[in-house]
N, C-alpha and C. Protein backbone atom coordinates (compact mmCIF):
# COMPACT_ATOMS: atom_id res chain seq x y z
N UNK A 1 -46.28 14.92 -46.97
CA UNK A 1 -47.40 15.40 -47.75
C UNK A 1 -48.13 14.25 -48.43
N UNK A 2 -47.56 13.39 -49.31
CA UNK A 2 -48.14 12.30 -50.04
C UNK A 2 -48.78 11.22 -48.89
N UNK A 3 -48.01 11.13 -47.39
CA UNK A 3 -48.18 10.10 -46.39
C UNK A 3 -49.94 10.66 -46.11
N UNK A 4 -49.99 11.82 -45.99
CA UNK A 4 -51.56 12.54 -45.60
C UNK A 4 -52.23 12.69 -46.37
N UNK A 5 -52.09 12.91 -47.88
CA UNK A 5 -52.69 12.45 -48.75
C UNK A 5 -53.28 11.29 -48.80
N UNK A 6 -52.37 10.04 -49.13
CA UNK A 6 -53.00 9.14 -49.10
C UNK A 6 -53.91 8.68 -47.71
N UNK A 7 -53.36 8.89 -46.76
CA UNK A 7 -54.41 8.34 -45.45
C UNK A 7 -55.88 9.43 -45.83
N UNK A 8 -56.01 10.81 -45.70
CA UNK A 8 -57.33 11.23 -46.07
C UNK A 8 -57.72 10.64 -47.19
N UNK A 9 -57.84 10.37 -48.55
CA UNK A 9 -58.06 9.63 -49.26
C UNK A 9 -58.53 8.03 -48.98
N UNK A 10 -58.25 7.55 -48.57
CA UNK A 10 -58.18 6.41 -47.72
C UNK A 10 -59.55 6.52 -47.27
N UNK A 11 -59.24 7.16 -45.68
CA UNK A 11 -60.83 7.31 -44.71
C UNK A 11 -62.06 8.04 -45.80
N UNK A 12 -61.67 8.79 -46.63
CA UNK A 12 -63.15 9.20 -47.27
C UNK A 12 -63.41 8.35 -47.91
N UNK A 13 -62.53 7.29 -48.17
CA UNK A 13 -63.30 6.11 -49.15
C UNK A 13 -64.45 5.08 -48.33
N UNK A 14 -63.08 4.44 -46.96
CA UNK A 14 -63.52 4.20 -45.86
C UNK A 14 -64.95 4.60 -45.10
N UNK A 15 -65.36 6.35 -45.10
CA UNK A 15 -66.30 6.53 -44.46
C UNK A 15 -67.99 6.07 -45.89
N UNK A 16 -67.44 6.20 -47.05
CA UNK A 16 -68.55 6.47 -47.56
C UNK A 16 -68.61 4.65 -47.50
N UNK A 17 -67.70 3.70 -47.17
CA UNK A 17 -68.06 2.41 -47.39
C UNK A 17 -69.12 1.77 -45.41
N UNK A 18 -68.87 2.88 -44.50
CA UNK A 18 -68.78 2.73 -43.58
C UNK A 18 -68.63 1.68 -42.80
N UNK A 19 -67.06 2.09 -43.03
CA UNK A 19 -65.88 1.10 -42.39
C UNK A 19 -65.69 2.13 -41.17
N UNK A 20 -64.69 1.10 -40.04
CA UNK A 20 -63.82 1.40 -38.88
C UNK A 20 -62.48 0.87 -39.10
N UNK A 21 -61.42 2.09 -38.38
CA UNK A 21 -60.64 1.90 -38.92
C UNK A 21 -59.28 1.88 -37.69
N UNK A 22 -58.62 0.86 -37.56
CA UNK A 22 -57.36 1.01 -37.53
C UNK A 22 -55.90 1.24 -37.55
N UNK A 23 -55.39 2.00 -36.67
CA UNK A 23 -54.15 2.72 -37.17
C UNK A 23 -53.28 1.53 -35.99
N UNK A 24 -51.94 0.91 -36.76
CA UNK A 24 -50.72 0.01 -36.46
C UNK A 24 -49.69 0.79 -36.12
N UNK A 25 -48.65 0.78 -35.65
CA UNK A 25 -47.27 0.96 -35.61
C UNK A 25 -47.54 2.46 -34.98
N UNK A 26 -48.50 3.09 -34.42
CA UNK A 26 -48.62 4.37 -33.88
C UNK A 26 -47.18 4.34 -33.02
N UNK A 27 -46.44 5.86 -32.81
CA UNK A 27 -45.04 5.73 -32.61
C UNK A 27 -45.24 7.08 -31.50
N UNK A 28 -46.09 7.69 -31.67
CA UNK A 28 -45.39 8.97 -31.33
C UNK A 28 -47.07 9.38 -30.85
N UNK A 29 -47.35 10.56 -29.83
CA UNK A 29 -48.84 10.80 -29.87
C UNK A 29 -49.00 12.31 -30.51
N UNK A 30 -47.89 12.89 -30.88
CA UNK A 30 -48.19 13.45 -32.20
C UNK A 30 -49.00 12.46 -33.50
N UNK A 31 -48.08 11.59 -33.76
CA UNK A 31 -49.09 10.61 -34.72
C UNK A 31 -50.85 10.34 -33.86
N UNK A 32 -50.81 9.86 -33.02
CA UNK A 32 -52.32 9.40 -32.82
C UNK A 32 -52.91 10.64 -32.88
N UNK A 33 -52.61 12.03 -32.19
CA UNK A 33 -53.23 12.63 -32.34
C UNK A 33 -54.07 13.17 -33.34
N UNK A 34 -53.01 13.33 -34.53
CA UNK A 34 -53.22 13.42 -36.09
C UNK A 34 -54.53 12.52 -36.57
N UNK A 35 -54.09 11.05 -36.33
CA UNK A 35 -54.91 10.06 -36.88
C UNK A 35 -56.41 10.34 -35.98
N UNK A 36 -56.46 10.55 -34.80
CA UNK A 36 -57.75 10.47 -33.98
C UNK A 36 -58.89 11.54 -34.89
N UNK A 37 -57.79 12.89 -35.22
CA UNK A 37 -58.09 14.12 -35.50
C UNK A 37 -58.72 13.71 -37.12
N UNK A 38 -58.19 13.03 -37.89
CA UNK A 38 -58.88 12.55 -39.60
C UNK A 38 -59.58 11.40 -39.46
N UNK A 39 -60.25 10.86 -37.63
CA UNK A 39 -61.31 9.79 -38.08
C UNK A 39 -61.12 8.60 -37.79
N UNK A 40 -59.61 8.11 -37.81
CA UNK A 40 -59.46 6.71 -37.00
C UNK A 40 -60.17 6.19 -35.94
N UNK A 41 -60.55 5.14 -36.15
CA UNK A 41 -61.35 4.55 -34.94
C UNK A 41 -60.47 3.98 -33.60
N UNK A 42 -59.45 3.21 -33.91
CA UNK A 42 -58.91 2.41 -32.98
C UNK A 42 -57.07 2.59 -33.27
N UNK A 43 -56.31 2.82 -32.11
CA UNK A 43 -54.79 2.45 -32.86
C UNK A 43 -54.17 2.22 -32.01
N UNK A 44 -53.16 1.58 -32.27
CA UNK A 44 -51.99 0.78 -31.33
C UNK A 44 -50.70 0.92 -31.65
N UNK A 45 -50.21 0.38 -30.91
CA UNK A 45 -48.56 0.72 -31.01
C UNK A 45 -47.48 0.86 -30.02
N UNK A 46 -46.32 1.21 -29.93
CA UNK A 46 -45.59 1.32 -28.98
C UNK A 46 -45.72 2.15 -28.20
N UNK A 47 -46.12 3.63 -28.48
CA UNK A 47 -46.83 4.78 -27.91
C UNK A 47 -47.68 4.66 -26.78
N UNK A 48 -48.56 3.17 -26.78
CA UNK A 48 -49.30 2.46 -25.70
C UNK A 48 -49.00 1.52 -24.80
N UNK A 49 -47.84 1.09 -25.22
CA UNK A 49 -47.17 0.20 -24.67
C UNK A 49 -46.78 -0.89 -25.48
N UNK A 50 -45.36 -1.66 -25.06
CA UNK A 50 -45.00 -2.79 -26.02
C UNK A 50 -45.93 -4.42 -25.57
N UNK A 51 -45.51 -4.73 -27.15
CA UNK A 51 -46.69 -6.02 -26.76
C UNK A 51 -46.32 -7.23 -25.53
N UNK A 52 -47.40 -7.42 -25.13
CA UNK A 52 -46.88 -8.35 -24.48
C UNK A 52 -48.02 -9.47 -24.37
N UNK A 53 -47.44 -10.78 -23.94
CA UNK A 53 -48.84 -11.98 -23.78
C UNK A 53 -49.89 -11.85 -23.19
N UNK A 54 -50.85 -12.91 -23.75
CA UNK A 54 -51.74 -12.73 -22.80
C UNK A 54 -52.01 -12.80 -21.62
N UNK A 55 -51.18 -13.88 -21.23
CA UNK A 55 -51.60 -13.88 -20.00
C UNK A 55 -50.58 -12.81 -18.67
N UNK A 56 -49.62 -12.03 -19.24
CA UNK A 56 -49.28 -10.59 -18.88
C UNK A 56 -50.47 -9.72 -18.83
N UNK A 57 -51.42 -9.61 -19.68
CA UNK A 57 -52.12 -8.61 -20.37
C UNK A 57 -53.31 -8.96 -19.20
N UNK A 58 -54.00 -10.50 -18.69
CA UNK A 58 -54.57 -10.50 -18.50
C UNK A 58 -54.02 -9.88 -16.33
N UNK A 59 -53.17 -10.54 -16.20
CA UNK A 59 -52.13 -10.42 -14.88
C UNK A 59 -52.43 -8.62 -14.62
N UNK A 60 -52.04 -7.52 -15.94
CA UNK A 60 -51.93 -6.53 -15.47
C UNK A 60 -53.06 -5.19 -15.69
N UNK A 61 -54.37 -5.91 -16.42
CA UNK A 61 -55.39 -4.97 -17.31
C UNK A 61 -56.52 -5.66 -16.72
């Protein structure tokens, strides 16, 4: 409850500053879904895949 609190709180501050916004450590796509759903712009995480170098990144994307 307080975790969703504070994130809506957050983005309405965020939107009236009009910012974009990033979500880290996304785990689960229950989570992104949530976050996509209150406005997040961009998010990453293990959910997308683990990190890897660039020049992996560039080899496989």
């Amino acid at each position: 409850e307080n975790t969703e609190f504070i994130i809506s709180n957050i983005i309405s501050l965020g939107r009236k500053l009009k910012l974009k916004f990033i979500a880290e450590g996304v785990e689960t796509f229950e989570q992104a879904d949530y976050l996509k759903d209150v406005g997040i712009h961009y998010l990453q995480g293990y959910v997308f895949g683990r990190p890897v170098s660039i020049n992996e990144f560039i080899e496989n994307f």
